[in-house]
C-alpha atoms as a PDB file:
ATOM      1  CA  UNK A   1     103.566 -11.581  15.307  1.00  0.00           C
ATOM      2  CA  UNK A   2     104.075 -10.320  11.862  1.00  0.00           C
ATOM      3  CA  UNK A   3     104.700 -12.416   8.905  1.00  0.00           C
ATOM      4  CA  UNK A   4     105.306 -10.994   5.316  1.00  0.00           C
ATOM      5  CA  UNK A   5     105.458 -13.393   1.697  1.00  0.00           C
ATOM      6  CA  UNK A   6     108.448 -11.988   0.117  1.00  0.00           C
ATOM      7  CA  UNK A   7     109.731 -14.445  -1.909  1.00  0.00           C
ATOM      8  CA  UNK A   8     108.071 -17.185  -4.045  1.00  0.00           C
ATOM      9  CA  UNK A   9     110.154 -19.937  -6.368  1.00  0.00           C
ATOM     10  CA  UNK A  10     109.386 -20.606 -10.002  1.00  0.00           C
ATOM     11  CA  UNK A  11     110.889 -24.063 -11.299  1.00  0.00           C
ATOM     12  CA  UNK A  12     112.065 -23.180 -14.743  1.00  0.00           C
ATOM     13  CA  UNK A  13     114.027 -25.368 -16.673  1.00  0.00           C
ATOM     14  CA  UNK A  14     116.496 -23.105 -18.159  1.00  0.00           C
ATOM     15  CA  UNK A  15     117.804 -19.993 -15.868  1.00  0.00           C
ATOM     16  CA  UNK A  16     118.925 -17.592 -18.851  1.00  0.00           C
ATOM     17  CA  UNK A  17     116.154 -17.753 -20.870  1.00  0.00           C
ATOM     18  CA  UNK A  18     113.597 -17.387 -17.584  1.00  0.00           C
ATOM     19  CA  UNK A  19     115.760 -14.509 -16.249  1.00  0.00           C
ATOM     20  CA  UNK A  20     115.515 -13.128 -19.952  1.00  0.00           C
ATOM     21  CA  UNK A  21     111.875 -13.578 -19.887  1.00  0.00           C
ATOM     22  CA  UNK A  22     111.227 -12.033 -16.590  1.00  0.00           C
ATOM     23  CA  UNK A  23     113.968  -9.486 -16.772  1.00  0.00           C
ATOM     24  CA  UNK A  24     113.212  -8.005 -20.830  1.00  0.00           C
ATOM     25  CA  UNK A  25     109.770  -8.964 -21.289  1.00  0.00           C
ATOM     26  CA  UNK A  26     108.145  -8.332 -18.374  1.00  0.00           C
ATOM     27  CA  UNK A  27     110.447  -5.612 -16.727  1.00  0.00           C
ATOM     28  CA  UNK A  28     111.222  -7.190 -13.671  1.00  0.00           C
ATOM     29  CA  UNK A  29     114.149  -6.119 -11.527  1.00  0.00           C
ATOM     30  CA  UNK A  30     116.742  -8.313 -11.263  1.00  0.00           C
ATOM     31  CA  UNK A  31     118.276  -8.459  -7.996  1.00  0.00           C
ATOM     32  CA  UNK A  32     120.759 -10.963  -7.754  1.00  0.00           C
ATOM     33  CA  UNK A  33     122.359 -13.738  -9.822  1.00  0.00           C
ATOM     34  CA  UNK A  34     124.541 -16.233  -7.440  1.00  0.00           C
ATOM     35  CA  UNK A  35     125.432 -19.067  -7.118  1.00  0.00           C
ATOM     36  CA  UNK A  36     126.120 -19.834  -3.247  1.00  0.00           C
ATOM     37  CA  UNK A  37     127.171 -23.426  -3.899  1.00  0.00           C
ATOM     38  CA  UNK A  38     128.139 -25.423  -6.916  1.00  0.00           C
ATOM     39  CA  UNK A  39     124.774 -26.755  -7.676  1.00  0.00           C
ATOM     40  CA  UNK A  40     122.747 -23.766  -6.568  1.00  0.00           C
ATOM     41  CA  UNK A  41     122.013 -20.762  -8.479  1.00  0.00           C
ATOM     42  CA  UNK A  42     119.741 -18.321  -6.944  1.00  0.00           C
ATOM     43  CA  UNK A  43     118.362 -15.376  -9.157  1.00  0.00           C
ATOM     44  CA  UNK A  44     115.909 -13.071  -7.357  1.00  0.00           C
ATOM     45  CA  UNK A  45     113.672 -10.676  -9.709  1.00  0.00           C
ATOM     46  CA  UNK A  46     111.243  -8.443  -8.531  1.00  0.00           C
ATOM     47  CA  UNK A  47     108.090  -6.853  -9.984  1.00  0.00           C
ATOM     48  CA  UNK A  48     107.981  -2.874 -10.592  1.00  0.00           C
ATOM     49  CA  UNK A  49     106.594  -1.982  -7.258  1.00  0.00           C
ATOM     50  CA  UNK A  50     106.292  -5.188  -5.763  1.00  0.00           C
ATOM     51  CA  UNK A  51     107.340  -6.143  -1.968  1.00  0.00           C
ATOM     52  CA  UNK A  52     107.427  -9.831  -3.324  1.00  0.00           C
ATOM     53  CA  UNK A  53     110.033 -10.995  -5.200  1.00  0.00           C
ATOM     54  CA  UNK A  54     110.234 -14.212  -7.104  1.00  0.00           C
ATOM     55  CA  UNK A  55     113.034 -16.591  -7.188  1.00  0.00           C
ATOM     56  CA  UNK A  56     114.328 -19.145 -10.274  1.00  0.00           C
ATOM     57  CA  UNK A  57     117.872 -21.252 -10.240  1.00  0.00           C
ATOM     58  CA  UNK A  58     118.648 -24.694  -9.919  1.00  0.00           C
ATOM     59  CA  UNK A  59     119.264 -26.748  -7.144  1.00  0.00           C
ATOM     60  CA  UNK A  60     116.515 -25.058  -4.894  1.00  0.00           C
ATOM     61  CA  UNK A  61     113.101 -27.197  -5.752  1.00  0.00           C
ATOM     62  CA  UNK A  62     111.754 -30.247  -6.528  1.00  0.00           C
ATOM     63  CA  UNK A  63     108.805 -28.488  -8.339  1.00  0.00           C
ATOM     64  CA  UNK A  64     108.456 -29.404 -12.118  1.00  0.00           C
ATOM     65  CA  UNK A  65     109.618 -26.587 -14.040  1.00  0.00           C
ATOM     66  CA  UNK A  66     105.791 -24.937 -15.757  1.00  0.00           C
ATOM     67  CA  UNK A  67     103.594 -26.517 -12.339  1.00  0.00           C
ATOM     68  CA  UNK A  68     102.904 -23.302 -10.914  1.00  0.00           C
ATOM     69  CA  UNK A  69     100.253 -21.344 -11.410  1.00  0.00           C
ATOM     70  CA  UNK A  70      97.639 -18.575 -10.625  1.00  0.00           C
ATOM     71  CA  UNK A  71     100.338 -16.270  -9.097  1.00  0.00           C
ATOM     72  CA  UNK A  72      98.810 -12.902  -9.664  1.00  0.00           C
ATOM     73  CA  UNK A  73     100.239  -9.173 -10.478  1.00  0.00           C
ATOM     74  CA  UNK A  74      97.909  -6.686  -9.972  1.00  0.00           C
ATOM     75  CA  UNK A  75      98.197  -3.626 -11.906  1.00  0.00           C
ATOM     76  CA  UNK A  76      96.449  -0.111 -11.433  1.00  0.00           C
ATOM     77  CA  UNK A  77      95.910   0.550 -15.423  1.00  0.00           C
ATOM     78  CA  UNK A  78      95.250  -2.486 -17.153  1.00  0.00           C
ATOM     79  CA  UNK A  79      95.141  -1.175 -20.281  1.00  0.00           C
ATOM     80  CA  UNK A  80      98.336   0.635 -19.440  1.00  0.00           C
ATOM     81  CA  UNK A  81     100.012  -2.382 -18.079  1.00  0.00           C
ATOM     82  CA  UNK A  82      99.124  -4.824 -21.195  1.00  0.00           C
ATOM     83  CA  UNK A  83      99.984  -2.432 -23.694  1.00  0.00           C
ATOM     84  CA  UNK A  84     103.421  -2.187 -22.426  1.00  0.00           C
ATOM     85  CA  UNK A  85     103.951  -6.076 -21.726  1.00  0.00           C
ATOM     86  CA  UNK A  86     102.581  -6.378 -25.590  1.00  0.00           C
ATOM     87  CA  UNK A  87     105.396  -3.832 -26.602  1.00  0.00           C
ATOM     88  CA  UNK A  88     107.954  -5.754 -24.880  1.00  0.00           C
ATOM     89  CA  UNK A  89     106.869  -8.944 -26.781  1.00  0.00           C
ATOM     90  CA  UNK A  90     104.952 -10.616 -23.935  1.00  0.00           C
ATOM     91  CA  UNK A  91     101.934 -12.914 -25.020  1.00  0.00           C
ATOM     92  CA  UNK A  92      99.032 -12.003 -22.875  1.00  0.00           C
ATOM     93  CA  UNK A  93      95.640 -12.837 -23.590  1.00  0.00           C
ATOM     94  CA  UNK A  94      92.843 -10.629 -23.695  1.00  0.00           C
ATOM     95  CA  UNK A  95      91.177  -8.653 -21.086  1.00  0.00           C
ATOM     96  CA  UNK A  96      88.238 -10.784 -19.548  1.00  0.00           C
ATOM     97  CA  UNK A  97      86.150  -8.532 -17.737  1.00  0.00           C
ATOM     98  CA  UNK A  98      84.451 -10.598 -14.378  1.00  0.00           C
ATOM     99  CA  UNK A  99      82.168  -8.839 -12.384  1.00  0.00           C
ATOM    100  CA  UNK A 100      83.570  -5.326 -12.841  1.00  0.00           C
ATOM    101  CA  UNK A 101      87.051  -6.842 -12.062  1.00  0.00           C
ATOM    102  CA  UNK A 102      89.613  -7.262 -15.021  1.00  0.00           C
ATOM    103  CA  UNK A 103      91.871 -10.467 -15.222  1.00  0.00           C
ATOM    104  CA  UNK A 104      94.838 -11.241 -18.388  1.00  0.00           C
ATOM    105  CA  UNK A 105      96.374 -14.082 -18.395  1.00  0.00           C
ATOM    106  CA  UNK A 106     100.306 -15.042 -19.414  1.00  0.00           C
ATOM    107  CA  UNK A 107     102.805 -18.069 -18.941  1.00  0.00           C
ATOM    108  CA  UNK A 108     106.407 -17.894 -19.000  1.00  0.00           C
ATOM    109  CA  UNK A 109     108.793 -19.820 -20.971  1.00  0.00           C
ATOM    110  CA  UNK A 110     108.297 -23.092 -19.073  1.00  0.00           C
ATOM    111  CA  UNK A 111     104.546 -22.986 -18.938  1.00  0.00           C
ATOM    112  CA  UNK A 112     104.293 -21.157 -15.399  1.00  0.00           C
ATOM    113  CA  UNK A 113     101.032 -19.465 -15.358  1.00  0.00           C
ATOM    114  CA  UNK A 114     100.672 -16.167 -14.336  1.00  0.00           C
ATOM    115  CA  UNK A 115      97.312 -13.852 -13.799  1.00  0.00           C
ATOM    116  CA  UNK A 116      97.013 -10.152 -14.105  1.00  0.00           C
ATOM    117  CA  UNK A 117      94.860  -8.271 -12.379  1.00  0.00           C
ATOM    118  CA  UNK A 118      93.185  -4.749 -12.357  1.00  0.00           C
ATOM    119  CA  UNK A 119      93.479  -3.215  -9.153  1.00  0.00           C
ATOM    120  CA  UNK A 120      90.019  -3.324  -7.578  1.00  0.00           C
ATOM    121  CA  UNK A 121      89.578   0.683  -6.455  1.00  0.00           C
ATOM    122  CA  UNK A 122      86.522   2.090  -4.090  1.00  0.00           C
ATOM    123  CA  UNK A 123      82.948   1.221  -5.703  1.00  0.00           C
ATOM    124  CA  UNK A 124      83.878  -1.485  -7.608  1.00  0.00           C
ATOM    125  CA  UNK A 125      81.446  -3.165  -5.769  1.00  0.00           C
ATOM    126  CA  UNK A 126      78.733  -1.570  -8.020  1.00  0.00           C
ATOM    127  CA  UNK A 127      80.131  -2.241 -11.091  1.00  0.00           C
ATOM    128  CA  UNK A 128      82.623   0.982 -11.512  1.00  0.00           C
ATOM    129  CA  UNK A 129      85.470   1.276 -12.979  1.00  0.00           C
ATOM    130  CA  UNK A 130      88.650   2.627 -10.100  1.00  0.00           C
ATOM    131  CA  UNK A 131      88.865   6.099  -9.826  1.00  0.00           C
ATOM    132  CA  UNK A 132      85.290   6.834 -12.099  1.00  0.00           C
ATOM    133  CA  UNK A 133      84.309   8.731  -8.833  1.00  0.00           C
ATOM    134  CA  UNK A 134      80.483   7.977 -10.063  1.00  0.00           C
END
């Protein structure tokens, strides 16, 4: 049996400024905007990269819009990948380095919280950094 997480909701409070917030800030792809029944508006964005997608609308959950959290994008350049969010006028916090493995934090609009994460690469184990080769 195979099973794959694809999709994940978000409760946001207000679609166009989420989808604005994903889409501009944070670069996500947006994949579709509908509205399948009068009520329920489904817009799927995906991360650069990402098999997972997330989804925000109305009509879908009964979630409170900012009560999820700890979803996590990992990155392979955290510098890299901050630096860009930064430029695109995304708050993230800074780096915490824990245990050789980097974390930066972010919510969206609604208070969603969100992790970033430096991709862990062979001997991080011991303390270096992916790709150091030492």
């Amino acid at each position: 049996m195979e099973m794959r997480l694809e999709v994940v909701q978000v409760p946001v409070s207000d679609v166009e400024r989420s989808k604005s917030f994903y889409t501009e800030k944070l670069g996500f792809v947006l994949d579709h905007d509908v509205e399948y029944i009068p009520g329920m508006r489904v817009v799927q964005l995906t991360p650069p990269g990402s098999a997972a997608s997330i989804v925000i609308g109305t009509g879908m959950t009964s979630m409170a819009p900012g009560s999820l959290e700890g979803l996590q994008l990992v990155v392979p350049d955290m510098d890299t990948a901050r630096t860009e969010l930064l430029g695109r006028g995304a708050e993230i916090s800074e780096v915490q380095d824990l245990g050789g493995v980097q974390f930066a934090y972010f919510a969206d609009p609604d208070g969603n919280r969100w992790v970033i994460q430096g991709a862990i690469g062979p001997g991080a184990a011991e303390g270096r950094p992916e790709g150091s080769g030492a």
